[in-house]
N, C-alpha and C. Protein backbone atom coordinates (compact mmCIF):
# COMPACT_ATOMS: atom_id res chain seq x y z
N UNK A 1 60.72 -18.97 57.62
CA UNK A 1 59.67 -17.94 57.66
C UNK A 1 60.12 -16.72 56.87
N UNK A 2 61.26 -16.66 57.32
CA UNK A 2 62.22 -14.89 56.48
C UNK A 2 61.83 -15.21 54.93
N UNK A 3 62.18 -16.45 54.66
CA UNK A 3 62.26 -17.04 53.19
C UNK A 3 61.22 -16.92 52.50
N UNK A 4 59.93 -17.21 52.93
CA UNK A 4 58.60 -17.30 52.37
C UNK A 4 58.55 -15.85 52.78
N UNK A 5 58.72 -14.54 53.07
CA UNK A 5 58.43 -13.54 52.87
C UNK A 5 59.48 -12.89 51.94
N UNK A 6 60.08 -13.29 51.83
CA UNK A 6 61.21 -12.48 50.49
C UNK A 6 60.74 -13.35 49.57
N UNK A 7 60.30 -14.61 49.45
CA UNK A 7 59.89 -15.15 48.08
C UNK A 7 58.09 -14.28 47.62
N UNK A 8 57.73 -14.68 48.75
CA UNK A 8 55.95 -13.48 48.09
C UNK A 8 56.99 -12.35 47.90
N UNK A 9 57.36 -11.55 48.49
CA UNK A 9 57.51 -9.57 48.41
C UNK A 9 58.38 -10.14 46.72
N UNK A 10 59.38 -10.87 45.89
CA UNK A 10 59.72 -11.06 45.29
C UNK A 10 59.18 -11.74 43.75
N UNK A 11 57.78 -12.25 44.22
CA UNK A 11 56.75 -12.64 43.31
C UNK A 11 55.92 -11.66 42.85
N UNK A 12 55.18 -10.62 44.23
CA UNK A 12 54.90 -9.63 44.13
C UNK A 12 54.97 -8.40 43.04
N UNK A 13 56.65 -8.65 43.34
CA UNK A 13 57.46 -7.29 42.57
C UNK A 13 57.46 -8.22 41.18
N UNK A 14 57.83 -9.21 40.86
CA UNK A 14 57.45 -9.97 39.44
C UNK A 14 55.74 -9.29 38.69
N UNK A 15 55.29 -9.75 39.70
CA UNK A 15 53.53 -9.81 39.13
C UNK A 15 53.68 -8.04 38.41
N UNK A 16 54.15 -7.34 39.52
CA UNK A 16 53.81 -5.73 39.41
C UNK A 16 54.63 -5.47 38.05
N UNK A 17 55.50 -5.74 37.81
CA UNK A 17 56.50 -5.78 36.59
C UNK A 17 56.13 -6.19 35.38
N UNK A 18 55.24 -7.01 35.57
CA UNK A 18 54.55 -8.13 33.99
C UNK A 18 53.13 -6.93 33.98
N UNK A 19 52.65 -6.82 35.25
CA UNK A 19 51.98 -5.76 34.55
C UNK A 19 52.05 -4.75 34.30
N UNK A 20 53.07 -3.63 34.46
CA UNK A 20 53.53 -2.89 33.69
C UNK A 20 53.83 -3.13 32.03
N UNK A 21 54.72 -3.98 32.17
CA UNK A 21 54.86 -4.46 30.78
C UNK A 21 53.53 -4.82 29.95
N UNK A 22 52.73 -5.55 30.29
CA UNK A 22 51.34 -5.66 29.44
C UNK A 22 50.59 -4.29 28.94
N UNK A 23 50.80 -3.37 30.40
CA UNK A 23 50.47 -1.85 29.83
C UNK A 23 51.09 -1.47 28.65
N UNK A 24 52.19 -1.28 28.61
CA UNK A 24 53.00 -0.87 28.08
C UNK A 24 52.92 -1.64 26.18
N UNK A 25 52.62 -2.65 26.32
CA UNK A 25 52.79 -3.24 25.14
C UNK A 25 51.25 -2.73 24.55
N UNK A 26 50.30 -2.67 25.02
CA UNK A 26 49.08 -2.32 25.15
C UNK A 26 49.45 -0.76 24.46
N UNK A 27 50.03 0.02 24.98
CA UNK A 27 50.04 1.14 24.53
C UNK A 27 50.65 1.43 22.97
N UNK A 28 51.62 0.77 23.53
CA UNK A 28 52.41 0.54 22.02
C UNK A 28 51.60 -0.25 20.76
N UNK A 29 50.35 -0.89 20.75
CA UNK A 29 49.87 -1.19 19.77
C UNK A 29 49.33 -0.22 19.34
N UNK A 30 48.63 0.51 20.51
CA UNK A 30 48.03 1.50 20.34
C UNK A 30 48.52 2.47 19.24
N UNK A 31 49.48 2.61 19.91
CA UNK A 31 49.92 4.18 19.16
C UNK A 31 50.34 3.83 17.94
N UNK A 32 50.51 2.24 17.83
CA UNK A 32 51.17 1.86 16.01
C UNK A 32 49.75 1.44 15.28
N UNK A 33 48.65 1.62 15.98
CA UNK A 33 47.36 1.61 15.12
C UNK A 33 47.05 2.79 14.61
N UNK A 34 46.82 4.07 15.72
CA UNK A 34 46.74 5.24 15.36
C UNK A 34 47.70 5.47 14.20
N UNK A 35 49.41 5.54 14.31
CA UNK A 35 50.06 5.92 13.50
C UNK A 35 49.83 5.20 12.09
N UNK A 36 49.11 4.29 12.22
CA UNK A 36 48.42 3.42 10.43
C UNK A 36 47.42 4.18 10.06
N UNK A 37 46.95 4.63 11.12
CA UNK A 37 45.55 5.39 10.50
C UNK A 37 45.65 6.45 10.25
N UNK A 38 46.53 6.88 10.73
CA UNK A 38 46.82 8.18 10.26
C UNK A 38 47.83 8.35 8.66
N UNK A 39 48.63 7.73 8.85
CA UNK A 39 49.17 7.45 7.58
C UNK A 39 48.23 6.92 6.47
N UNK A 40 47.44 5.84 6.37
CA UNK A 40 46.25 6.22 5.45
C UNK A 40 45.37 7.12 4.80
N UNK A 41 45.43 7.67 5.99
CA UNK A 41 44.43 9.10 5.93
C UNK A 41 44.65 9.97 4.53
């Protein structure tokens, strides 16, 4: 029983982590689109 709750709270903290990271990469395109467009400019 202990086990299957440290494996969810441990999947959990995975899931929460990947989505940070997706933010994060998300942003970072971002700001390297802006910084093209702006450099065009």
């Amino acid at each position: 029983m202990l086990d299957k709750k440290r494996i969810s709270r441990t999947k959990a903290i995975i899931h929460k982590i990947g989505e940070q990271v997706k933010l994060s990469l998300k942003l970072l395109k971002f700001l390297m689109m802006m910084e093209t467009i702006l450099f065009l400019m």
